[in-house]
Protein backbone atom coordinates (compact mmCIF):
# COMPACT_ATOMS: atom_id res chain seq x y z
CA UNK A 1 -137.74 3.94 72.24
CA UNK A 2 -137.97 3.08 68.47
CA UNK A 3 -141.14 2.70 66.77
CA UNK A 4 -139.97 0.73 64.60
CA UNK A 5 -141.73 -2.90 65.66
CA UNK A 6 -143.07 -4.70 62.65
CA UNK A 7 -140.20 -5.71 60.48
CA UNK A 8 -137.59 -8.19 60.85
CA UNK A 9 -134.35 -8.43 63.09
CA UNK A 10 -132.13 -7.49 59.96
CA UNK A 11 -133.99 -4.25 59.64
CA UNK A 12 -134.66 -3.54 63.06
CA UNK A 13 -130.70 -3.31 63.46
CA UNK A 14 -130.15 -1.30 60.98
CA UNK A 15 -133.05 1.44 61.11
CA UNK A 16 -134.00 1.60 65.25
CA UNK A 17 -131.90 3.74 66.05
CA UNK A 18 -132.81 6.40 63.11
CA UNK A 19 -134.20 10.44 65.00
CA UNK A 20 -132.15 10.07 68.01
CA UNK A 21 -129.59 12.57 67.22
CA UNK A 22 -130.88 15.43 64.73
CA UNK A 23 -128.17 15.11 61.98
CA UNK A 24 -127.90 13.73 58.28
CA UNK A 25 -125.12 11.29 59.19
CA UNK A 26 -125.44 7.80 57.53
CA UNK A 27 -123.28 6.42 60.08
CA UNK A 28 -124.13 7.49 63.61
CA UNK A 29 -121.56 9.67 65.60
CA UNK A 30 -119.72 9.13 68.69
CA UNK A 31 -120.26 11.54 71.78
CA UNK A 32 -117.08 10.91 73.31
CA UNK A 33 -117.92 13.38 76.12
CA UNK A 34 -118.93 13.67 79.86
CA UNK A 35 -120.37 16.95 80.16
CA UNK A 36 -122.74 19.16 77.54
CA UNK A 37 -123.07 22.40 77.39
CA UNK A 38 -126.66 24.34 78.19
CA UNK A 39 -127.29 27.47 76.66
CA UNK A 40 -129.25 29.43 78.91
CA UNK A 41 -130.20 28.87 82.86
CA UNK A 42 -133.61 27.36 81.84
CA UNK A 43 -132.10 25.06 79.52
CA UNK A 44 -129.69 24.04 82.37
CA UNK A 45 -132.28 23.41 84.46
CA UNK A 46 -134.34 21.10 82.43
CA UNK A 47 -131.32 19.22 81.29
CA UNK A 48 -130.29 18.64 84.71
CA UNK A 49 -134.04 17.83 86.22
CA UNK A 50 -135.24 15.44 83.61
CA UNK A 51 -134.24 11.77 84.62
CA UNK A 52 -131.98 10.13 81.65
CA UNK A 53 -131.54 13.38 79.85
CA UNK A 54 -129.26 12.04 77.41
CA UNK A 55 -126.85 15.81 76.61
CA UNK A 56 -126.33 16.73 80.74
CA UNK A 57 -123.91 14.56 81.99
CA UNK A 58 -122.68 10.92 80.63
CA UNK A 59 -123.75 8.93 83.69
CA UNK A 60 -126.76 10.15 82.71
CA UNK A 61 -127.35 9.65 79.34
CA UNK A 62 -125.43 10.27 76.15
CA UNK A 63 -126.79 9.83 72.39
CA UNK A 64 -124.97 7.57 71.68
CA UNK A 65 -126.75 4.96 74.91
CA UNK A 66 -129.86 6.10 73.42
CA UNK A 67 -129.13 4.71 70.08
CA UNK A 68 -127.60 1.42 71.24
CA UNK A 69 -130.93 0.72 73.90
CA UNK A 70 -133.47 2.37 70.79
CA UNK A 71 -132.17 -0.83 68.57
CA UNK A 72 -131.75 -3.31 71.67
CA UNK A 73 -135.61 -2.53 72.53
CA UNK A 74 -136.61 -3.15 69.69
CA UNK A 75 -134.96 -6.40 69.07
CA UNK A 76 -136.55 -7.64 72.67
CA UNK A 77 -139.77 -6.11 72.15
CA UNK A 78 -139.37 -3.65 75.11
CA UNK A 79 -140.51 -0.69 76.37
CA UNK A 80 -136.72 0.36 77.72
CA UNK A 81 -133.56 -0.25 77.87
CA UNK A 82 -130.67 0.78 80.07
CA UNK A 83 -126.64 0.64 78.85
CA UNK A 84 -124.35 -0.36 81.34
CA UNK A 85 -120.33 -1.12 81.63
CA UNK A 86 -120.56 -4.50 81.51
CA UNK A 87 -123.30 -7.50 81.90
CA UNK A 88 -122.42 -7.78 85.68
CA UNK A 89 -123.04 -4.18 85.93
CA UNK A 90 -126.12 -4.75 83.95
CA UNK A 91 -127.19 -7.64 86.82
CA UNK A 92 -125.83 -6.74 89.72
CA UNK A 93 -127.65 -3.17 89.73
CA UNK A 94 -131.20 -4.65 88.52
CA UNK A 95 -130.91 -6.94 91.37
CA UNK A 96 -129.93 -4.22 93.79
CA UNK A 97 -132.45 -2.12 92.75
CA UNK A 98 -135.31 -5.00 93.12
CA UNK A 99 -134.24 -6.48 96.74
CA UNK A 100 -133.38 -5.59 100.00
CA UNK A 101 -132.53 -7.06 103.66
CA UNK A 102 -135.23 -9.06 104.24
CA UNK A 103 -135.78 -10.13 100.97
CA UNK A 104 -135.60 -13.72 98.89
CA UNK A 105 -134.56 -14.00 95.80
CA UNK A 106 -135.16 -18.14 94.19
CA UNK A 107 -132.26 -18.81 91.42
CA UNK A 108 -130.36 -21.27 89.64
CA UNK A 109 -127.62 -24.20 90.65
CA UNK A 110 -125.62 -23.03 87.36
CA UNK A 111 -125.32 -19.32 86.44
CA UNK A 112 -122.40 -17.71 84.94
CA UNK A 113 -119.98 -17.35 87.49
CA UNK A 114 -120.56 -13.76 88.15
CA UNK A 115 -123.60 -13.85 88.58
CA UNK A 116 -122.86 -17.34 91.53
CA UNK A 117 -120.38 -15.08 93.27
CA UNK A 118 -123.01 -11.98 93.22
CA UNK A 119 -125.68 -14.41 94.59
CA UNK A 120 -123.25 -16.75 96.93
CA UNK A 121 -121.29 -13.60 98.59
CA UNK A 122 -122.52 -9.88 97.83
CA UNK A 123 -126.46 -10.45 98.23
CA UNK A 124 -125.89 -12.29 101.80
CA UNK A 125 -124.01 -9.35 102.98
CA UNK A 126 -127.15 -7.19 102.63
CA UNK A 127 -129.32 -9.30 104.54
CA UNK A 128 -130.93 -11.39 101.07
CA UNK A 129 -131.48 -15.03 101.22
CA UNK A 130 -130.94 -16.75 98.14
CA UNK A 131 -132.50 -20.18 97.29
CA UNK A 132 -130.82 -22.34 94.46
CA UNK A 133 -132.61 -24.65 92.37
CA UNK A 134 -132.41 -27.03 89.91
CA UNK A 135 -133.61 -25.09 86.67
CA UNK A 136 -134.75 -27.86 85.10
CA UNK A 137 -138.08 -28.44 87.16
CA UNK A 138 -140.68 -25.40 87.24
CA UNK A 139 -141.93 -27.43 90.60
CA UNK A 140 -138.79 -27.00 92.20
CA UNK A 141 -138.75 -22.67 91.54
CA UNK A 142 -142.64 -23.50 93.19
CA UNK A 143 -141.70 -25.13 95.92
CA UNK A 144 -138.59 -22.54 96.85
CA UNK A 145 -141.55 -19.53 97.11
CA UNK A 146 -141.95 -17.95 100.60
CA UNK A 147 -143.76 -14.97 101.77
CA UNK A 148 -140.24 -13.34 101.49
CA UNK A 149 -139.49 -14.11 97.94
CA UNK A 150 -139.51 -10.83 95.70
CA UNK A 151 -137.18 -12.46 92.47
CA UNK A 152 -136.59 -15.14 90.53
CA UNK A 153 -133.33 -14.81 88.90
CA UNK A 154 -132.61 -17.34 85.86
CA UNK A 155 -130.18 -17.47 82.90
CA UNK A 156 -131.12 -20.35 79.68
CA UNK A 157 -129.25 -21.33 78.14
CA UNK A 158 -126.97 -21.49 81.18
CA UNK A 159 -123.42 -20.82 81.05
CA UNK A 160 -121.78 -23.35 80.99
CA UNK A 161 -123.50 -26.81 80.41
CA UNK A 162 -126.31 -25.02 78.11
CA UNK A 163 -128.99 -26.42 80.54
CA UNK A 164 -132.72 -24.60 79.71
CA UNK A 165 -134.88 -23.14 82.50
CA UNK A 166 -139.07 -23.43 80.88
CA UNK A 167 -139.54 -19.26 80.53
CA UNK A 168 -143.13 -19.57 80.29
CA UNK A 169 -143.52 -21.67 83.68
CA UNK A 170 -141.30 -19.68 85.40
CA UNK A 171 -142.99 -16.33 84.65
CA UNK A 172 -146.75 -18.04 85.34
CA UNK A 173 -145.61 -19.30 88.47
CA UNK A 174 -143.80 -15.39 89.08
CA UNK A 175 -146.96 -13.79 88.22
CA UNK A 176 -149.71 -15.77 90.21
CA UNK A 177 -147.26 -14.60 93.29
CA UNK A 178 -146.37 -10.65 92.42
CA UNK A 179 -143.11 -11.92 92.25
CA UNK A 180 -140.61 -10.64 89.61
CA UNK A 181 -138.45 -12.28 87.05
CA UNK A 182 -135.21 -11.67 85.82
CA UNK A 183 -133.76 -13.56 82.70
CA UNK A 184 -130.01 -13.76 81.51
CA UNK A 185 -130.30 -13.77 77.91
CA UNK A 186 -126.68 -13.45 76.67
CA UNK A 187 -126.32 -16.80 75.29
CA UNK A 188 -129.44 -16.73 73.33
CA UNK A 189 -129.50 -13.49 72.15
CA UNK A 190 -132.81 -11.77 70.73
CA UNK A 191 -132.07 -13.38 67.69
CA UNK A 192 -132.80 -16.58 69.11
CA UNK A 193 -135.01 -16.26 72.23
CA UNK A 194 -137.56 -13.35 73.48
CA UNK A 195 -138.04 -13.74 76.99
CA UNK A 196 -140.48 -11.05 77.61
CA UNK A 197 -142.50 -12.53 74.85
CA UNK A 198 -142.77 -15.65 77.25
CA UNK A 199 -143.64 -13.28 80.49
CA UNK A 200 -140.51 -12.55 81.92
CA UNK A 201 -140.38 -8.79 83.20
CA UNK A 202 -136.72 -8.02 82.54
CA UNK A 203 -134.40 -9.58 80.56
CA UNK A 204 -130.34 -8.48 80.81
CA UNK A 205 -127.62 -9.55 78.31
CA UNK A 206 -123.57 -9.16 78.72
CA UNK A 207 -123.00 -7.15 75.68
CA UNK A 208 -119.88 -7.99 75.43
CA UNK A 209 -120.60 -11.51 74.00
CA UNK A 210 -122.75 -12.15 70.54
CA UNK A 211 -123.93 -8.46 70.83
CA UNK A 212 -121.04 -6.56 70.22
CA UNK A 213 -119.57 -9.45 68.39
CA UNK A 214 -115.97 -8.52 67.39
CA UNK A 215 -114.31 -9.11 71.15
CA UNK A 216 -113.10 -5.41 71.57
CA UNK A 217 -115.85 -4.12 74.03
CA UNK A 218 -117.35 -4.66 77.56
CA UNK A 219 -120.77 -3.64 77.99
CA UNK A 220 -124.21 -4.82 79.20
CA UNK A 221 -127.88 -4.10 79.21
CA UNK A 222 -130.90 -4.54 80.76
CA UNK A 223 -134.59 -3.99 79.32
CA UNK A 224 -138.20 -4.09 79.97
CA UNK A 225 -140.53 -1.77 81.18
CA UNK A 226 -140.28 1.75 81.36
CA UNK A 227 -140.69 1.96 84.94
CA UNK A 228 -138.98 -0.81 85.95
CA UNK A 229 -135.86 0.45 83.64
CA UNK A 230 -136.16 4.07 85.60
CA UNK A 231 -135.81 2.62 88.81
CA UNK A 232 -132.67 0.80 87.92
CA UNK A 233 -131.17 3.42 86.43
CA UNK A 234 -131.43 5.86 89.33
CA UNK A 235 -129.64 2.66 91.31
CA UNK A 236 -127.36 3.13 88.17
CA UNK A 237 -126.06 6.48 88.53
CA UNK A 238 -125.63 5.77 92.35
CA UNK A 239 -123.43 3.17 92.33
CA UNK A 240 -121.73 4.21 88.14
CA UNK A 241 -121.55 1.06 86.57
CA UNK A 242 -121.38 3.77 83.23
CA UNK A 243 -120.20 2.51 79.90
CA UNK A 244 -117.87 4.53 77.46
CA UNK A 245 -119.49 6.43 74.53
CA UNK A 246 -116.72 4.87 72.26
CA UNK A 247 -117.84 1.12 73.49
CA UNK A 248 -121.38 1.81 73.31
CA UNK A 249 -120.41 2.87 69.56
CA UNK A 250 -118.56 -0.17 69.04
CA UNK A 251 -121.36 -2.13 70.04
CA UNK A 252 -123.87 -0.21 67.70
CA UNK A 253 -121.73 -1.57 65.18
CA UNK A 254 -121.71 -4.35 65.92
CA UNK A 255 -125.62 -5.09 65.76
CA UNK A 256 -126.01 -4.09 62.83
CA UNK A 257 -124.52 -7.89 61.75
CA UNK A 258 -126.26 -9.58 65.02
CA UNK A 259 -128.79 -11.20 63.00
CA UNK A 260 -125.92 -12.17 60.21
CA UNK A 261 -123.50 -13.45 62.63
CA UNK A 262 -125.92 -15.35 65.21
CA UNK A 263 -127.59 -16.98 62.05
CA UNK A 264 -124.20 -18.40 60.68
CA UNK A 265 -122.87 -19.24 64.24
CA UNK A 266 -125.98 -21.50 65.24
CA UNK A 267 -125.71 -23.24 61.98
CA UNK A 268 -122.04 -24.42 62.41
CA UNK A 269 -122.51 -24.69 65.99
CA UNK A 270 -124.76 -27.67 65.11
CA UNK A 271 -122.87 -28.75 62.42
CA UNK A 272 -119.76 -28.73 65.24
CA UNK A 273 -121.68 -30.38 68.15
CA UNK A 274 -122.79 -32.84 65.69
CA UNK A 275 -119.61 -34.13 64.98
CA UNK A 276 -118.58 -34.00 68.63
CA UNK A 277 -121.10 -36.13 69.67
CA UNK A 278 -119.65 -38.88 67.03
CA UNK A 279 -116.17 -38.77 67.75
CA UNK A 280 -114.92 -41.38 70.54
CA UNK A 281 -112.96 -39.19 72.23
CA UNK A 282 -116.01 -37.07 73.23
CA UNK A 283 -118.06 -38.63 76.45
CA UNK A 284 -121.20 -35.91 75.95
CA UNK A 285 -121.89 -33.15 74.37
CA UNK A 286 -123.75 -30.23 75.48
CA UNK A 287 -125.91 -28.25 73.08
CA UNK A 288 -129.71 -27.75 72.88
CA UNK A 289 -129.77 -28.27 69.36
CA UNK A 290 -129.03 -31.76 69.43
CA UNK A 291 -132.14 -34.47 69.56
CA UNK A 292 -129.75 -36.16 72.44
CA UNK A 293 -130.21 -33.29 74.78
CA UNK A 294 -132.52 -33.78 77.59
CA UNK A 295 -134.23 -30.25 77.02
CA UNK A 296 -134.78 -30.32 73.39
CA UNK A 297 -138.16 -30.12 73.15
CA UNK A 298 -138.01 -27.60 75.29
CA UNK A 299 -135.71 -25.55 73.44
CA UNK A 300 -137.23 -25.96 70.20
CA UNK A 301 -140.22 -23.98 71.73
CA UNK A 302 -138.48 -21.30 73.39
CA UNK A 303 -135.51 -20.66 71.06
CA UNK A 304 -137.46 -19.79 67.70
CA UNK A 305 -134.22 -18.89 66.27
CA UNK A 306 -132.21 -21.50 66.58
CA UNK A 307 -129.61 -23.16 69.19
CA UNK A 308 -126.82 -20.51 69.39
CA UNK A 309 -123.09 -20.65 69.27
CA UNK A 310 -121.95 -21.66 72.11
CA UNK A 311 -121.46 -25.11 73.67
CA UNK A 312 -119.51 -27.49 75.41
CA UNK A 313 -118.42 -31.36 75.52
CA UNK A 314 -116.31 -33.94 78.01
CA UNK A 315 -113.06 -35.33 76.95
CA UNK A 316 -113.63 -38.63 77.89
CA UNK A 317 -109.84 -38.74 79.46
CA UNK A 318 -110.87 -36.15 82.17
CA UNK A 319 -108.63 -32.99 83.12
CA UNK A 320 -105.85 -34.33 81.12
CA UNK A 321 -107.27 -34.70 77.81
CA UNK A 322 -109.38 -31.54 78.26
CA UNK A 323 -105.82 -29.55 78.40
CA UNK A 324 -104.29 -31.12 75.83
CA UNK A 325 -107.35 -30.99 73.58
CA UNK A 326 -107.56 -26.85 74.38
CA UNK A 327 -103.87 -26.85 73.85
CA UNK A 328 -103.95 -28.45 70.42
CA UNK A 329 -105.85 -26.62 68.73
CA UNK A 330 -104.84 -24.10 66.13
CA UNK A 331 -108.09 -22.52 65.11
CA UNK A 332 -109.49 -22.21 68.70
CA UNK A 333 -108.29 -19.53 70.90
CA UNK A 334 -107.48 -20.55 74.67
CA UNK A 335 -109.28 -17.39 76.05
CA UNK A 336 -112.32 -16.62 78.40
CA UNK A 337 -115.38 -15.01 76.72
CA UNK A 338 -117.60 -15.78 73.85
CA UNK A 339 -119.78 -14.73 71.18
CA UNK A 340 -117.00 -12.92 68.86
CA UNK A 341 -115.98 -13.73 65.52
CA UNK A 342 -113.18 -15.79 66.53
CA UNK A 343 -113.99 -19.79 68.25
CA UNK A 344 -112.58 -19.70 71.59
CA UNK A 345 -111.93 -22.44 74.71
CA UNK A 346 -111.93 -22.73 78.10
CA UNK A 347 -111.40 -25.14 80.75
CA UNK A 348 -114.86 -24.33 83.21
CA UNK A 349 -113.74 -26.67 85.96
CA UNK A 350 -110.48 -24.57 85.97
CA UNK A 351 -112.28 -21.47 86.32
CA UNK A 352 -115.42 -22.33 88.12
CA UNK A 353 -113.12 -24.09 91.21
CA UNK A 354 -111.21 -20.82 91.29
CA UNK A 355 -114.16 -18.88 91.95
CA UNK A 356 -116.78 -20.35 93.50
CA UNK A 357 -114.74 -23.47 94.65
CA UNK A 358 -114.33 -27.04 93.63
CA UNK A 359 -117.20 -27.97 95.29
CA UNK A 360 -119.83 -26.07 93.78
CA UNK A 361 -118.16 -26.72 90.39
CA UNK A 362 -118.90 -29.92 91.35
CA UNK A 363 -122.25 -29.71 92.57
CA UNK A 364 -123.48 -27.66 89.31
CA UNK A 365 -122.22 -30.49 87.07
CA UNK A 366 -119.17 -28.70 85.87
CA UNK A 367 -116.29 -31.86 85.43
CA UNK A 368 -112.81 -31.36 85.26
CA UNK A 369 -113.12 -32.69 81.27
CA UNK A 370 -114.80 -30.27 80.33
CA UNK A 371 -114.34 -27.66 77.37
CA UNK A 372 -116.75 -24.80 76.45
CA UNK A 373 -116.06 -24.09 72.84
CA UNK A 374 -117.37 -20.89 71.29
CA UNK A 375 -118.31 -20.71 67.74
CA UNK A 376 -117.21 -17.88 66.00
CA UNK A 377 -117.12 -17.16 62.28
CA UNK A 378 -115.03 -19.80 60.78
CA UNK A 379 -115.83 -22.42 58.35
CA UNK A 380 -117.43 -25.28 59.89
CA UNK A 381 -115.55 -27.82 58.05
CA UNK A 382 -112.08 -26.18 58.85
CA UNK A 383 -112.84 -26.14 62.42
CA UNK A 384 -114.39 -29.34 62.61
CA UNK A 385 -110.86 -30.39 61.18
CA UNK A 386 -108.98 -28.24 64.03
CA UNK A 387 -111.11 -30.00 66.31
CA UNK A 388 -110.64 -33.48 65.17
CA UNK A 389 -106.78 -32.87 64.97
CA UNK A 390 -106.95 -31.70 68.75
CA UNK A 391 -108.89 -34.20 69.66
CA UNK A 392 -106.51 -36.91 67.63
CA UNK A 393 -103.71 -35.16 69.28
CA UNK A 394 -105.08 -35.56 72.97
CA UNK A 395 -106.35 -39.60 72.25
CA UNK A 396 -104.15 -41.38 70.30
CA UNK A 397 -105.89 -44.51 70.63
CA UNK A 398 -109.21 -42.75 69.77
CA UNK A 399 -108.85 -42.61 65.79
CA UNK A 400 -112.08 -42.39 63.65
């Protein structure tokens, strides 16, 4: 991967990708191919020998991967990276590759729903128990441990009531028992967290999000070591989860602003949650950056970078004023996602109940008020004034 470890996030995304592909373009090409062609037998036979030859065969490699993991290494300080179709793909064949009937994995009460459905219905299937617990309390990942357990599995922030899971405990507590760790980045990006800098041993991020940026791509990745990152990709070209070369392109792009973009979104997203947590149509708000969360501290340690750009908040009218708050708005997109240049909203108890059941919603703390709001690009007092207008709109009675 890219030698190029010493300078800031700004640069790193715009030089760690330089020497992959032997050519004088400024702005990197797109090998919008499956197969390449060898030119002799011995050439053929390398190319098709050499694990992640990136010019045999797409699911294989490509250029244009190696320049999108060269510049996502470097941003998490890893040794590899592997480029995947989507961040599910990106999970869901690093877990595969680390566990196996008979096996434990300990996780979280709240992961991105994905991830609860890969962890509630797929791993049981293969003969994996799964543990939930409350991320919150390093004791309680302690206390979960059995001979049996081979992962712990966490995501912080966590989608979507931006609770924090302590990095640094977890990965002492993973590494005292030979046990590895797995953490789901997305929300706080490089930009704002490094979780191998805290111990974890992999780290995986939906690229789709705050990566790519522009909402026009599905990708997903998952670093750390070199070893570790071979093994999941022969699991990888088993089971195909393979991105396109034009995505993988798209996302390239789009790093190249990551730094620019995440910096601007966690400042309005404060500026936004803020003025949530004041309004009297708002019961709670939920963002890491505010002194009111219960985590602060926490994330103040862990989150160098700042808070990130997404968060979310309870009408205090329930389901009804969470709808017509969503449906007010004219700013705010009513669309699933985050992390683009546009603010979207959702309804998580909507979703959530339809996937993992109304139960579950329930038991991770996901009301039927609530809205996850994702900051895009905006100005902060224009959508501060969308929001107060929806808001307005959903509570008469609540004016400020």
């Amino acid at each position: 991967m890219s030698l190029i470890t010493d300078v800031h996030a700004d640069t790193v995304v715009a030089h760690a990708d330089r020497g992959i592909d032997a050519d004088s373009d400024v702005a990197p090409p797109i090998h919008q191919t499956a197969p390449f062609r060898a030119m002799s037998d011995d050439e053929f036979a390398l190319m098709s020998n050499t694990p992640r030859h990136n010019r045999n065969y797409t699911r294989d490699g490509n250029p244009t991967f190696s320049r999108v993991e060269a510049v996502l290494a470097a941003l998490e300080g890893a040794e590899a990276a592997l480029l995947t179709a989507s961040g599910m793909g990106a999970i869901s064949t690093t877990v595969l590759t680390l566990v196996g009937s008979g096996d434990h994995v300990i996780a979280q009460r709240t992961h991105y729903m994905g991830t609860a459905q890969l962890l509630a219905t797929i791993l049981p299937r293969f003969g994996v128990d799964v543990t939930l617990v409350d991320q919150t309390s390093p004791q309680a990942f302690a206390d979960a441990v059995t001979v049996k357990t081979k992962l712990i599995l966490v995501e912080t922030p966590a989608n979507p009531l931006l609770t924090i899971t302590d990095l640094a405990a977890v990965a002492e507590l993973a590494r005292s028992r030979r046990i590895l760790t797995l953490c789901d980045s997305t929300i706080a990006t490089p930009v704002n967290q490094l979780p191998l800098s805290l111990g974890i041993d992999l780290v995986v991020h939906s690229a789709t999000k705050f990566l790519g940026g522009h909402h026009d791509l599905m990708a997903g990745v998952v670093l750390g070591s070199r070893e570790i990152i071979e093994r999941v990709w022969h699991t990888a070209v088993a089971l195909g989860p393979v991105p396109d070369p034009f995505a993988a392109w798209l996302l390239l792009r789009g790093l190249r602003t990551l730094p620019l973009r995440v910096e601007r979104q966690n400042r309005t997203a404060l500026e936004v949650a803020r003025f949530l947590e004041g309004h009297p149509a708002v019961s709670r708000v939920h963002y890491p950056g505010l002194a009111s969360h219960a985590q602060h501290e926490l994330a103040r340690r862990q989150m160098g970078g700042g808070f990130g750009g997404l968060m979310s908040f309870e009408v205090g009218t329930g389901s009804r004023g969470a709808h017509a708050v969503v449906g007010a708005m004219r700013l705010v997109s009513r669309a699933v996602s985050f992390g683009g240049f546009e603010s979207l909203a959702t309804l998580p108890g909507a979703m959530w109940s339809g996937s993992v059941g109304a139960s579950k919603a329930a038991e991770a703390g996901i009301t039927e008020g609530l809205v996850r709001l994702s900051i895009g690009l905006e100005h902060p007092s224009d959508l501060i004034a969308d929001l107060d207008n929806a808001l307005q709109a959903a509570s008469p009675g609540a004016s400020r």
